[in-house]
PDB file of N, CA and C in Angstrom:
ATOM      1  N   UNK A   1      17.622  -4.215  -2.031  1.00  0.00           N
ATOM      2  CA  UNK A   1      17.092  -4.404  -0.690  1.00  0.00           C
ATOM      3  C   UNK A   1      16.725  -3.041  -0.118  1.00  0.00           C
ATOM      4  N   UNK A   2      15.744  -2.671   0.771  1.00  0.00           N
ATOM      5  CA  UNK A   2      15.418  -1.818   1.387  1.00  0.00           C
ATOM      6  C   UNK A   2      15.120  -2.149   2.842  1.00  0.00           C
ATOM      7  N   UNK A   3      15.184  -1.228   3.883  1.00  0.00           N
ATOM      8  CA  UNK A   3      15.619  -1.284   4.809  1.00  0.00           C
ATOM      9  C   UNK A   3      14.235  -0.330   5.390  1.00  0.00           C
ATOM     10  N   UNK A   4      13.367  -0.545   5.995  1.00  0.00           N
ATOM     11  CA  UNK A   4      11.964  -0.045   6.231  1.00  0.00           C
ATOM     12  C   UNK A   4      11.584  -0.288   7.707  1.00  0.00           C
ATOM     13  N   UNK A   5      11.207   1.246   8.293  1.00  0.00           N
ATOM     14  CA  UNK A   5      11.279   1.477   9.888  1.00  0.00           C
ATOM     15  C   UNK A   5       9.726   1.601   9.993  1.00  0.00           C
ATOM     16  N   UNK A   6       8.866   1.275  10.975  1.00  0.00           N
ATOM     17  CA  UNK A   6       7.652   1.424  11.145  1.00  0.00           C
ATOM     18  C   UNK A   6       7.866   2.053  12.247  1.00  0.00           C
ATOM     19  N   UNK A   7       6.952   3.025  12.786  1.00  0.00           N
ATOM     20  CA  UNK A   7       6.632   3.368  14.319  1.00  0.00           C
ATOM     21  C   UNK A   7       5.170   2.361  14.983  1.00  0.00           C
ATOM     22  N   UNK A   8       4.787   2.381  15.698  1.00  0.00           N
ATOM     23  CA  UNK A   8       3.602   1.512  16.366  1.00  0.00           C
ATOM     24  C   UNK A   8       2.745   2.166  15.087  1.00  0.00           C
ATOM     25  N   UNK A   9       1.584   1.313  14.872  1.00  0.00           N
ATOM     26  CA  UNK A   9       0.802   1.716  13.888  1.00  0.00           C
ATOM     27  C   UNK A   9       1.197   2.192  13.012  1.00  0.00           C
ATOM     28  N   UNK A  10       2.235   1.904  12.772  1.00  0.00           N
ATOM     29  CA  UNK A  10       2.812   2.429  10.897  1.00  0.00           C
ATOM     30  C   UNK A  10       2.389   1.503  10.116  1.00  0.00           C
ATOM     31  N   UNK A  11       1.969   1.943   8.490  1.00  0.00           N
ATOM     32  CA  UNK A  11       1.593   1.421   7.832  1.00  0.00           C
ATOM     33  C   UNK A  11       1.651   2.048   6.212  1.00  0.00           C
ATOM     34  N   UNK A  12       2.167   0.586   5.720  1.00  0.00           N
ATOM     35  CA  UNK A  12       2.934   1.151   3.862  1.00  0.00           C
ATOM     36  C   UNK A  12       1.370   0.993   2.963  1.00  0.00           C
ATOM     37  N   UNK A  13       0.693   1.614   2.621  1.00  0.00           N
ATOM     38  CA  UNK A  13      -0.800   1.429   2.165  1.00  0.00           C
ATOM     39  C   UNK A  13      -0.908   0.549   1.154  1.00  0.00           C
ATOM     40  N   UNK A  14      -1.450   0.103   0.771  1.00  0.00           N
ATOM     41  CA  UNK A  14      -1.910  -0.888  -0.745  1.00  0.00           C
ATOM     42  C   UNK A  14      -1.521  -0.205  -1.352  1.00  0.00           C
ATOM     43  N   UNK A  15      -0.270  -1.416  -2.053  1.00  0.00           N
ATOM     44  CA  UNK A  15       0.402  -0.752  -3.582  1.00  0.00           C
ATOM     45  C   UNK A  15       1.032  -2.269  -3.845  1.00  0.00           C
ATOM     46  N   UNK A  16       1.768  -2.244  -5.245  1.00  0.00           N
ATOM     47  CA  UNK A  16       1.662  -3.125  -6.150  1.00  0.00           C
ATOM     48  C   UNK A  16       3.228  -2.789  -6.317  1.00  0.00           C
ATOM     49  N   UNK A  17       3.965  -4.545  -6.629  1.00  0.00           N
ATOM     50  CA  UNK A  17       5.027  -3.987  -7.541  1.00  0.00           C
ATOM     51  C   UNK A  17       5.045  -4.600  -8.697  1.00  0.00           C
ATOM     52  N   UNK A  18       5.041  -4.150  -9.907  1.00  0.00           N
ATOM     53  CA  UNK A  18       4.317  -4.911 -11.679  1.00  0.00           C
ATOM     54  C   UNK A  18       5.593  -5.415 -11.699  1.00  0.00           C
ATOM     55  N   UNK A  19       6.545  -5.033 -11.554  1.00  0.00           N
ATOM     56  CA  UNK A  19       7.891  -6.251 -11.659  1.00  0.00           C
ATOM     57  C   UNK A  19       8.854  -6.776 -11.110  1.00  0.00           C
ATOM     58  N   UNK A  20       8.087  -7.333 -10.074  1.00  0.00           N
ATOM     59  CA  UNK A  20       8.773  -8.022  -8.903  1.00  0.00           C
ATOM     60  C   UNK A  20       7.952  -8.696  -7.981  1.00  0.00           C
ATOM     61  N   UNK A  21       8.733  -9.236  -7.343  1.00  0.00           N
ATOM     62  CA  UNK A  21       7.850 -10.092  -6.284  1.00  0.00           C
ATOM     63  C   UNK A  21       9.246  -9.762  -4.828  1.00  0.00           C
ATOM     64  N   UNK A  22       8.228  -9.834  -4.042  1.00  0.00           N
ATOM     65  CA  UNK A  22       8.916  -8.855  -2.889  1.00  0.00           C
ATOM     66  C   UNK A  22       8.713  -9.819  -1.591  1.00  0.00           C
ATOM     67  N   UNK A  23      10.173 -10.058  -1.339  1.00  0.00           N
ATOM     68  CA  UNK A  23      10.329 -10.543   0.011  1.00  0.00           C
ATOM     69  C   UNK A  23      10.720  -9.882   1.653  1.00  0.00           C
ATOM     70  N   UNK A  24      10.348 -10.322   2.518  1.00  0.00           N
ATOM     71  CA  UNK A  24      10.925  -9.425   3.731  1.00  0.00           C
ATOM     72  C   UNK A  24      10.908 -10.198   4.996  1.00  0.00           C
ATOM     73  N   UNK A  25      11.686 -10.115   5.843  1.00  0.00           N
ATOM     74  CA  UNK A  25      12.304 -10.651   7.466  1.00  0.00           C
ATOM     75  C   UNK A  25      11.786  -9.319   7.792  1.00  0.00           C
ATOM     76  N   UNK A  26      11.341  -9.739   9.207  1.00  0.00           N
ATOM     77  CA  UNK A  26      11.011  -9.012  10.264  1.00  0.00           C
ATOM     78  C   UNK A  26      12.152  -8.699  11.162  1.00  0.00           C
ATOM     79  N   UNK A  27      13.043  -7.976  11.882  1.00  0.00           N
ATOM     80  CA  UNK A  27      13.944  -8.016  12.428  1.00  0.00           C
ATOM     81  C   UNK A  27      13.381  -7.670  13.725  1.00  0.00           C
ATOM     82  N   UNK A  28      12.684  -6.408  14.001  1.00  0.00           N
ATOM     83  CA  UNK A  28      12.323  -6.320  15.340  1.00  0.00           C
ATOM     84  C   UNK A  28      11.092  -5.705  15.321  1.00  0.00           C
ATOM     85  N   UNK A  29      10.018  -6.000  16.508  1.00  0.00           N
ATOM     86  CA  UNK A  29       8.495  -6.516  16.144  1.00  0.00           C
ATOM     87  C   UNK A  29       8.201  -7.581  16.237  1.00  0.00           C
ATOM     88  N   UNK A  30       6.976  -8.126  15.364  1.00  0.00           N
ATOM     89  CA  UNK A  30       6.514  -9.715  15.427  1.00  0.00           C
ATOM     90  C   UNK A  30       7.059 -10.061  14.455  1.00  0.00           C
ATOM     91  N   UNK A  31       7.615 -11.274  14.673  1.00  0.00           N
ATOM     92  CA  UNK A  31       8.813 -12.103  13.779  1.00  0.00           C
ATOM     93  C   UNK A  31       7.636 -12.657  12.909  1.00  0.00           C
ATOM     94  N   UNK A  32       8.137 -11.993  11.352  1.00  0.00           N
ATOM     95  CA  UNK A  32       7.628 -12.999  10.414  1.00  0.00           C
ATOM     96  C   UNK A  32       8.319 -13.023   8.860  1.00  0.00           C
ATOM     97  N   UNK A  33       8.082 -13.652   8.115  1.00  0.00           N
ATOM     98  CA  UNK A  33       8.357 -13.692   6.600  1.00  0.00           C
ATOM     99  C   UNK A  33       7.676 -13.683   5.703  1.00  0.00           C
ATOM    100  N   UNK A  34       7.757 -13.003   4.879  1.00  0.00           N
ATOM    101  CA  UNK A  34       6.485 -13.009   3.840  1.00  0.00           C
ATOM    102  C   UNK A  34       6.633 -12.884   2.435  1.00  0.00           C
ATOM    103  N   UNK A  35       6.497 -13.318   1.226  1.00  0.00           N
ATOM    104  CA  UNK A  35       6.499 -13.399   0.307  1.00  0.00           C
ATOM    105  C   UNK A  35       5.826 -12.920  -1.127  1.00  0.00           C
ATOM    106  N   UNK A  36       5.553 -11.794  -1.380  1.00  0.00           N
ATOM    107  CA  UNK A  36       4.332 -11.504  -2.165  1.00  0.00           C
ATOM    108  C   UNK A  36       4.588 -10.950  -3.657  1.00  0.00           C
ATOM    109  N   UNK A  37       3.869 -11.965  -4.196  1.00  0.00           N
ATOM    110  CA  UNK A  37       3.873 -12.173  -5.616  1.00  0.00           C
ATOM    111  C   UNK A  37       4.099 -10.674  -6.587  1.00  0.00           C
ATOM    112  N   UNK A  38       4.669 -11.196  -8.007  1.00  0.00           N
ATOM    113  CA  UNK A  38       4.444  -9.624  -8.843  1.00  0.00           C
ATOM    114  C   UNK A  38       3.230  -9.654  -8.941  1.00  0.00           C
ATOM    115  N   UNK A  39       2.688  -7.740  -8.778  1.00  0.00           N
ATOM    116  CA  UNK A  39       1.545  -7.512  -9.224  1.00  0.00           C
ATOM    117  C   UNK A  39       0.716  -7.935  -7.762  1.00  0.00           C
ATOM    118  N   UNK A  40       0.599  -8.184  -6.807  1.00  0.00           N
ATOM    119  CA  UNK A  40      -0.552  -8.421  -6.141  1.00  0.00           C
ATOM    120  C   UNK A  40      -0.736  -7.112  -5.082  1.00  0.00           C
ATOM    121  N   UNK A  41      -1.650  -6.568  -4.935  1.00  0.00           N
ATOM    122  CA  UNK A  41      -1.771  -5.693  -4.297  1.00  0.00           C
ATOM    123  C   UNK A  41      -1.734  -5.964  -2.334  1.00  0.00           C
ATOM    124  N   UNK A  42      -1.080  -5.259  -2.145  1.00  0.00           N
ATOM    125  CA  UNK A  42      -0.431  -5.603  -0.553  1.00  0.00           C
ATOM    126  C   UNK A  42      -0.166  -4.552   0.457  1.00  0.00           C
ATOM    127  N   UNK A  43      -0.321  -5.030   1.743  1.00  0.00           N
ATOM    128  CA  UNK A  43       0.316  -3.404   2.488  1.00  0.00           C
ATOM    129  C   UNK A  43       1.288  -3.937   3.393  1.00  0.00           C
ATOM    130  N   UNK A  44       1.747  -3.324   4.308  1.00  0.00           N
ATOM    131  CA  UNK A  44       2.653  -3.886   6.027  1.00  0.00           C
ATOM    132  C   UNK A  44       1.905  -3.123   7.066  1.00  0.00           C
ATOM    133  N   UNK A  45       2.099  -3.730   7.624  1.00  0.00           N
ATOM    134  CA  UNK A  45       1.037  -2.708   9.192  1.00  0.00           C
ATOM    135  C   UNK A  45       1.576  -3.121  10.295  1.00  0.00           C
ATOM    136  N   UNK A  46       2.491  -2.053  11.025  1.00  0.00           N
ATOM    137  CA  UNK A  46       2.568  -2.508  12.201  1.00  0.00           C
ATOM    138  C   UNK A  46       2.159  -2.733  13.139  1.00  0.00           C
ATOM    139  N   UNK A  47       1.691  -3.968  13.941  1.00  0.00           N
ATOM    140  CA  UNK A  47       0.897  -4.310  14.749  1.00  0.00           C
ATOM    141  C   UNK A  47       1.096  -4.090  16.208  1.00  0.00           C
ATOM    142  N   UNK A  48       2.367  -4.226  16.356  1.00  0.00           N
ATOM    143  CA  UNK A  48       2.971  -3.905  17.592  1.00  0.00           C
ATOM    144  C   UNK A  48       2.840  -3.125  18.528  1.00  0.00           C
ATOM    145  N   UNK A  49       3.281  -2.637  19.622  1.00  0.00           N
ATOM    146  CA  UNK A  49       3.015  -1.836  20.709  1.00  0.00           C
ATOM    147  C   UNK A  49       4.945  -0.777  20.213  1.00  0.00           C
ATOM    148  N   UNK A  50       5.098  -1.409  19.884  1.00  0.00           N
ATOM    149  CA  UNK A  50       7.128  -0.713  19.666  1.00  0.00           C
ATOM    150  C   UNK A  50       6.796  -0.235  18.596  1.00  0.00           C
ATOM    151  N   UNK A  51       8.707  -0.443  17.893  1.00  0.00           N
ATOM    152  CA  UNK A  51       8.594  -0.504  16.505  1.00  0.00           C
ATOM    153  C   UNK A  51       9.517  -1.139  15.899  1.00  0.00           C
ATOM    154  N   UNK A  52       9.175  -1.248  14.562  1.00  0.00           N
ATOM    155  CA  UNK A  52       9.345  -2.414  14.034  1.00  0.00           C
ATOM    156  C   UNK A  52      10.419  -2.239  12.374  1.00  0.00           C
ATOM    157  N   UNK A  53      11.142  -3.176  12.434  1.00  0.00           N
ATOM    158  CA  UNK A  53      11.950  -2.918  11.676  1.00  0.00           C
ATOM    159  C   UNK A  53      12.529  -3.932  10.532  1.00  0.00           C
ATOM    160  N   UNK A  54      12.116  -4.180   9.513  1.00  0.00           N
ATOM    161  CA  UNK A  54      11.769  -4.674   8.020  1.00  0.00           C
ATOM    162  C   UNK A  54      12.592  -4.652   7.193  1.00  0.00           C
ATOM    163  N   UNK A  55      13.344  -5.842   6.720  1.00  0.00           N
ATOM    164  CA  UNK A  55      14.246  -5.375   5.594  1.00  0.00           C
ATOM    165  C   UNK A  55      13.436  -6.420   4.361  1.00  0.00           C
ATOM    166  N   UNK A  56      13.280  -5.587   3.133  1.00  0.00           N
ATOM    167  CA  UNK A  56      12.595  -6.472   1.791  1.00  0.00           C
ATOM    168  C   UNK A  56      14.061  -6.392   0.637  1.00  0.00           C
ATOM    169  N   UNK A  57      13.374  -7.204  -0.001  1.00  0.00           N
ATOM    170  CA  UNK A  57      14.399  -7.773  -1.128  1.00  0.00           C
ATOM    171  C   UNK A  57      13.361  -8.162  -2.730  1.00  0.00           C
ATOM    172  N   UNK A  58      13.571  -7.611  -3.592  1.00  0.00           N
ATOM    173  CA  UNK A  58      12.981  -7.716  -4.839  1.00  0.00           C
ATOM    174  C   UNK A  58      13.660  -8.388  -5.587  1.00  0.00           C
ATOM    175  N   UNK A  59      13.446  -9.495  -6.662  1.00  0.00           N
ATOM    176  CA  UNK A  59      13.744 -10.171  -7.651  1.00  0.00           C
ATOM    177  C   UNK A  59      14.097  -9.088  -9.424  1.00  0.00           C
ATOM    178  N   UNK A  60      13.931  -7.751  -8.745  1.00  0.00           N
ATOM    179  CA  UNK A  60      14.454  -7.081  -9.980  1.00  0.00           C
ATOM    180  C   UNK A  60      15.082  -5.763  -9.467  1.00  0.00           C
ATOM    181  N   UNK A  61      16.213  -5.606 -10.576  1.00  0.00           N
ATOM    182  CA  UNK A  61      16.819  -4.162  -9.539  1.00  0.00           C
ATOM    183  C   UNK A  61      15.110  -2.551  -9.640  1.00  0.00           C
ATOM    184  N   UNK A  62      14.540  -2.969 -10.790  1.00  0.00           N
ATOM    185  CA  UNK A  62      13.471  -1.565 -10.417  1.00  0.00           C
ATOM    186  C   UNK A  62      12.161  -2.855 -10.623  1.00  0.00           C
ATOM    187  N   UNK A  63      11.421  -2.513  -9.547  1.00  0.00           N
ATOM    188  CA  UNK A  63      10.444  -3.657  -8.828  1.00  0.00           C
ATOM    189  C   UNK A  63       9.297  -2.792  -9.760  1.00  0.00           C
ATOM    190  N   UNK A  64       9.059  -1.185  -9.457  1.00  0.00           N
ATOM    191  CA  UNK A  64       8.439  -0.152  -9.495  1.00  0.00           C
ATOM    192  C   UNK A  64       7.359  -0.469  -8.541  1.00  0.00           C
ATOM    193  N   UNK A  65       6.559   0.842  -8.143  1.00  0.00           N
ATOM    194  CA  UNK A  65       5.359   0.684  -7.150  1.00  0.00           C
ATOM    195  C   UNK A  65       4.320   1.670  -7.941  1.00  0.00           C
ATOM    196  N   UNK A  66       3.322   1.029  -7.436  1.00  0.00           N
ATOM    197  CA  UNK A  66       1.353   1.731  -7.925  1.00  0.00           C
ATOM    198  C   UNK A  66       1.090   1.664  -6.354  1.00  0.00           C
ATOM    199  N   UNK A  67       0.671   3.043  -5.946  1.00  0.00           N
ATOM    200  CA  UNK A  67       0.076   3.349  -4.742  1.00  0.00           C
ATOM    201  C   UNK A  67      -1.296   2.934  -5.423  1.00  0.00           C
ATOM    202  N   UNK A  68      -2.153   1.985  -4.603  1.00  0.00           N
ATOM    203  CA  UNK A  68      -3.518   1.915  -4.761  1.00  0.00           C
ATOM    204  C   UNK A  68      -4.531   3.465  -4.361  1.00  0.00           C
ATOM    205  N   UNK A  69      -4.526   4.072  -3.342  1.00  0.00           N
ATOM    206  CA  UNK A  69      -5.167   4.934  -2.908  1.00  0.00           C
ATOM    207  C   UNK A  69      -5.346   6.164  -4.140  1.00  0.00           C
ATOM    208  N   UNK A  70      -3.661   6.383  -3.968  1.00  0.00           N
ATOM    209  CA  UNK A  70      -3.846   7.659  -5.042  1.00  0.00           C
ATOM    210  C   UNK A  70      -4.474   7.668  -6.450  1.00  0.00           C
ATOM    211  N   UNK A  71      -4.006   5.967  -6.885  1.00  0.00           N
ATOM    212  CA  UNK A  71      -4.481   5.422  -8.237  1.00  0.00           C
ATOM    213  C   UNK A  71      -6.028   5.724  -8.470  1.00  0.00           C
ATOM    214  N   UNK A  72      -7.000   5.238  -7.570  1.00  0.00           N
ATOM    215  CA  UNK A  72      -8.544   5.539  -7.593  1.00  0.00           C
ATOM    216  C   UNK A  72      -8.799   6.898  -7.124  1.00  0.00           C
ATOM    217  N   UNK A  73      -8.569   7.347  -6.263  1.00  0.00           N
ATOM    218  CA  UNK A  73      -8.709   8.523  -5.889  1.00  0.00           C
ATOM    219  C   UNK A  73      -8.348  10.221  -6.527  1.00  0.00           C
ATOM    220  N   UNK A  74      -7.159  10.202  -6.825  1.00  0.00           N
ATOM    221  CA  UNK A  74      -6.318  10.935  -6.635  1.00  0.00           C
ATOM    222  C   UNK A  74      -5.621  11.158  -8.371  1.00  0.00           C
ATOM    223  N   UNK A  75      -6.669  10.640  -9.499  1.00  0.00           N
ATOM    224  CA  UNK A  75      -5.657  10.673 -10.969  1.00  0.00           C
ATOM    225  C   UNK A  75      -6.620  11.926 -11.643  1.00  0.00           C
ATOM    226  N   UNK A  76      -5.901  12.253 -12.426  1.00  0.00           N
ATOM    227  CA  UNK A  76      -6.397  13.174 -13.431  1.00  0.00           C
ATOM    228  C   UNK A  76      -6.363  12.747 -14.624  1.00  0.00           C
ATOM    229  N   UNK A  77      -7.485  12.623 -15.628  1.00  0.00           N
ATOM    230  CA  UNK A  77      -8.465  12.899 -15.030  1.00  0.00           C
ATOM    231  C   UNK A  77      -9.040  11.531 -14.080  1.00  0.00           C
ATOM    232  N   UNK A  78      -9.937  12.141 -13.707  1.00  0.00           N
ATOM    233  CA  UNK A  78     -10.743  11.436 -12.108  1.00  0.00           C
ATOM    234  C   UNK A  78     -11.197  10.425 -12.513  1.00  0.00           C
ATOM    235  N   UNK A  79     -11.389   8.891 -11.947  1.00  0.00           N
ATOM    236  CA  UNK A  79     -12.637   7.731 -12.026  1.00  0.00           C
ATOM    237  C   UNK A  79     -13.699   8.561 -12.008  1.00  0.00           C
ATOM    238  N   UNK A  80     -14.776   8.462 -12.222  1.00  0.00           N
ATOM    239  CA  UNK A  80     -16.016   8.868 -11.964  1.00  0.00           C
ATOM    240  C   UNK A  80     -16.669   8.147 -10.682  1.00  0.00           C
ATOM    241  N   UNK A  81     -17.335   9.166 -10.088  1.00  0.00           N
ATOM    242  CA  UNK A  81     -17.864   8.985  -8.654  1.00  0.00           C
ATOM    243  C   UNK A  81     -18.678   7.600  -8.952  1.00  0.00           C
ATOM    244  N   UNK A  82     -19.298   7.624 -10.023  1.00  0.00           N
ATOM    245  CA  UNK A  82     -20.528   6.564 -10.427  1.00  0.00           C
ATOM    246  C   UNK A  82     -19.370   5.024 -10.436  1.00  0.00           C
ATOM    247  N   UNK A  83     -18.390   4.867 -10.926  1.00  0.00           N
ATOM    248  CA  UNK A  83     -17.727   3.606 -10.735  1.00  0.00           C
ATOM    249  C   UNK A  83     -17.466   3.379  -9.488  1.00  0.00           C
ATOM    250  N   UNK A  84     -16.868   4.572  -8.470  1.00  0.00           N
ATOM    251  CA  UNK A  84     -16.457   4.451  -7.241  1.00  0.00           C
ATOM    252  C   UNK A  84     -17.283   3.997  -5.863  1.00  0.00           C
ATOM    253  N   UNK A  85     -18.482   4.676  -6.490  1.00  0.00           N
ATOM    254  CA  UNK A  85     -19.676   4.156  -5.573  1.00  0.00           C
ATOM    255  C   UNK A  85     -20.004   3.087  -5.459  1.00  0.00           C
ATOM    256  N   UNK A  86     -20.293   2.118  -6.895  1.00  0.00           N
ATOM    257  CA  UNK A  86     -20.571   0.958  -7.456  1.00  0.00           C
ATOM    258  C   UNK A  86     -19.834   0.007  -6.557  1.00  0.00           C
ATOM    259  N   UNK A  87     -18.756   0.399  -6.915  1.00  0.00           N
ATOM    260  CA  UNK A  87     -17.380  -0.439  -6.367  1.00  0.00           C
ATOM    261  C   UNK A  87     -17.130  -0.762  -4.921  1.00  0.00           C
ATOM    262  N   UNK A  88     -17.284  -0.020  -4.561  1.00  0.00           N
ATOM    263  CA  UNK A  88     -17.353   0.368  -3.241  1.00  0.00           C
ATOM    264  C   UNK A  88     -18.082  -0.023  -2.170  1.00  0.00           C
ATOM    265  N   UNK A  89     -19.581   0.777  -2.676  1.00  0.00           N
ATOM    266  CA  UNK A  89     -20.733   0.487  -1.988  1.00  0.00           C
ATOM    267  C   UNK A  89     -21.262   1.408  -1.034  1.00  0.00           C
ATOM    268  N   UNK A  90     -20.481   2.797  -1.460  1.00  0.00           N
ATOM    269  CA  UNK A  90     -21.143   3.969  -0.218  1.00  0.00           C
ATOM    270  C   UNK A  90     -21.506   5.090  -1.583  1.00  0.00           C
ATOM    271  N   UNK A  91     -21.688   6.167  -0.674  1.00  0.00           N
ATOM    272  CA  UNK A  91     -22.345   6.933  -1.404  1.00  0.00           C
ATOM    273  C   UNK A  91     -21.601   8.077  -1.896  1.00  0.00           C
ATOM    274  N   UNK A  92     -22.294   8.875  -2.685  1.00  0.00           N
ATOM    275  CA  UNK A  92     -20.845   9.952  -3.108  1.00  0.00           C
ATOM    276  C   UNK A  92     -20.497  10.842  -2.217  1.00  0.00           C
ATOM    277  N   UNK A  93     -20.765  11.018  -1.304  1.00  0.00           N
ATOM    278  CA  UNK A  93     -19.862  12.024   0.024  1.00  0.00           C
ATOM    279  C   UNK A  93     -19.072  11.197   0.367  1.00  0.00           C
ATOM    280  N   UNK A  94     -19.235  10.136   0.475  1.00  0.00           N
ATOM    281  CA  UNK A  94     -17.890   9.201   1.323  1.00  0.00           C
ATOM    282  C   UNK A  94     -16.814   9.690   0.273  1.00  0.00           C
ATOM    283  N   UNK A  95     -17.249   9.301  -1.302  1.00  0.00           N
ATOM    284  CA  UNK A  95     -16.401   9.852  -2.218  1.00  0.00           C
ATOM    285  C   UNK A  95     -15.501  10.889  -2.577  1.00  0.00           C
ATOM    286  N   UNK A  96     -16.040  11.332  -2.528  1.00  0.00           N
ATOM    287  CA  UNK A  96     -15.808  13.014  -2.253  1.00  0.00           C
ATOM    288  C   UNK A  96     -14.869  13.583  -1.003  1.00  0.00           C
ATOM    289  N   UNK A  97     -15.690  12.349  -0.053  1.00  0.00           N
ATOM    290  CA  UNK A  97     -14.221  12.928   0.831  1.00  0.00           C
ATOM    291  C   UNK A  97     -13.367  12.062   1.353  1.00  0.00           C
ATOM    292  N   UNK A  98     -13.344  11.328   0.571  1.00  0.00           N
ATOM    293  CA  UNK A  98     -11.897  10.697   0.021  1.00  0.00           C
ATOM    294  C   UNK A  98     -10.845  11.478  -0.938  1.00  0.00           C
ATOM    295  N   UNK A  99     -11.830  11.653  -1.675  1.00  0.00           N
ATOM    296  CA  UNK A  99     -10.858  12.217  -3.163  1.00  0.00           C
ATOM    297  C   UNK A  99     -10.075  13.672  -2.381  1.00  0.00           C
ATOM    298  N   UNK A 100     -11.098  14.427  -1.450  1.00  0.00           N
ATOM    299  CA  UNK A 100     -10.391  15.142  -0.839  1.00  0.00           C
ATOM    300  C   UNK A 100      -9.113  15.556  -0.535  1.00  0.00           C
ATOM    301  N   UNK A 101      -9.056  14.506  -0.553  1.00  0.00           N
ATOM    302  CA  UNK A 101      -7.676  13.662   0.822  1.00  0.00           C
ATOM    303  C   UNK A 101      -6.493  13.320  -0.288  1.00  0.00           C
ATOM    304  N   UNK A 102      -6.864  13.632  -1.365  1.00  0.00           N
ATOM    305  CA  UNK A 102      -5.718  13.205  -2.620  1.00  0.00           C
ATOM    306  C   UNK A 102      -5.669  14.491  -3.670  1.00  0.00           C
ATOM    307  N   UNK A 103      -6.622  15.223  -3.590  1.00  0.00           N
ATOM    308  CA  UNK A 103      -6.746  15.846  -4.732  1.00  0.00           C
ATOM    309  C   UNK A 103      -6.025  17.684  -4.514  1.00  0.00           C
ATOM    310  N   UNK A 104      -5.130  18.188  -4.895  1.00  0.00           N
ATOM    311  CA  UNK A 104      -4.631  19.094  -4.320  1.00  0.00           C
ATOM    312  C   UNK A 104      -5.495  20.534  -4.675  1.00  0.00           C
TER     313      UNK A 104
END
């Protein structure tokens, strides 16, 4: 189980867990429950004006996580701009300064 604090607009980015499926109660914030499958790519976002406070529970003791962002962005070696664009649908400066934003 993990125990996960948001501030207003906090947010866990698209990522994946390949072996597990991940549950969570809302404790304080907007009351909800949610359920999300192994492997599906997912985020949390706090919507609230407060903050908000999350406890999840995994079906395996190591769930593991794939940050989506860093995965396309941010690997060595690089996707190529030409898939990213494709994919996407912008152009290679948007690219570029994205990868920015990951690439040290």
């Amino acid at each position: 189980m993990n125990r996960v604090d948001f501030a207003s607009g906090g947010v866990n980015p698209p990522h994946t867990h390949p072996r597990a499926t991940e549950s969570g109660v809302v404790f304080e914030g907007k009351l909800t429950m949610f359920c999300t499958p192994r492997g599906l790519v997912h985020i949390q976002l706090n919507v609230g004006e407060g903050k908000a406070l999350l406890l999840v529970a995994f079906n395996s003791q190591l769930p593991g996580i794939a940050l989506v962002p860093p995965s396309l962005f941010g690997t060595t070696p690089p996707i190529p701009n030409q898939v990213l664009t494709k994919a996407f649908q912008v152009g290679d400066d948007v690219i570029n300064e994205i990868k920015s934003k990951f690439c040290a």
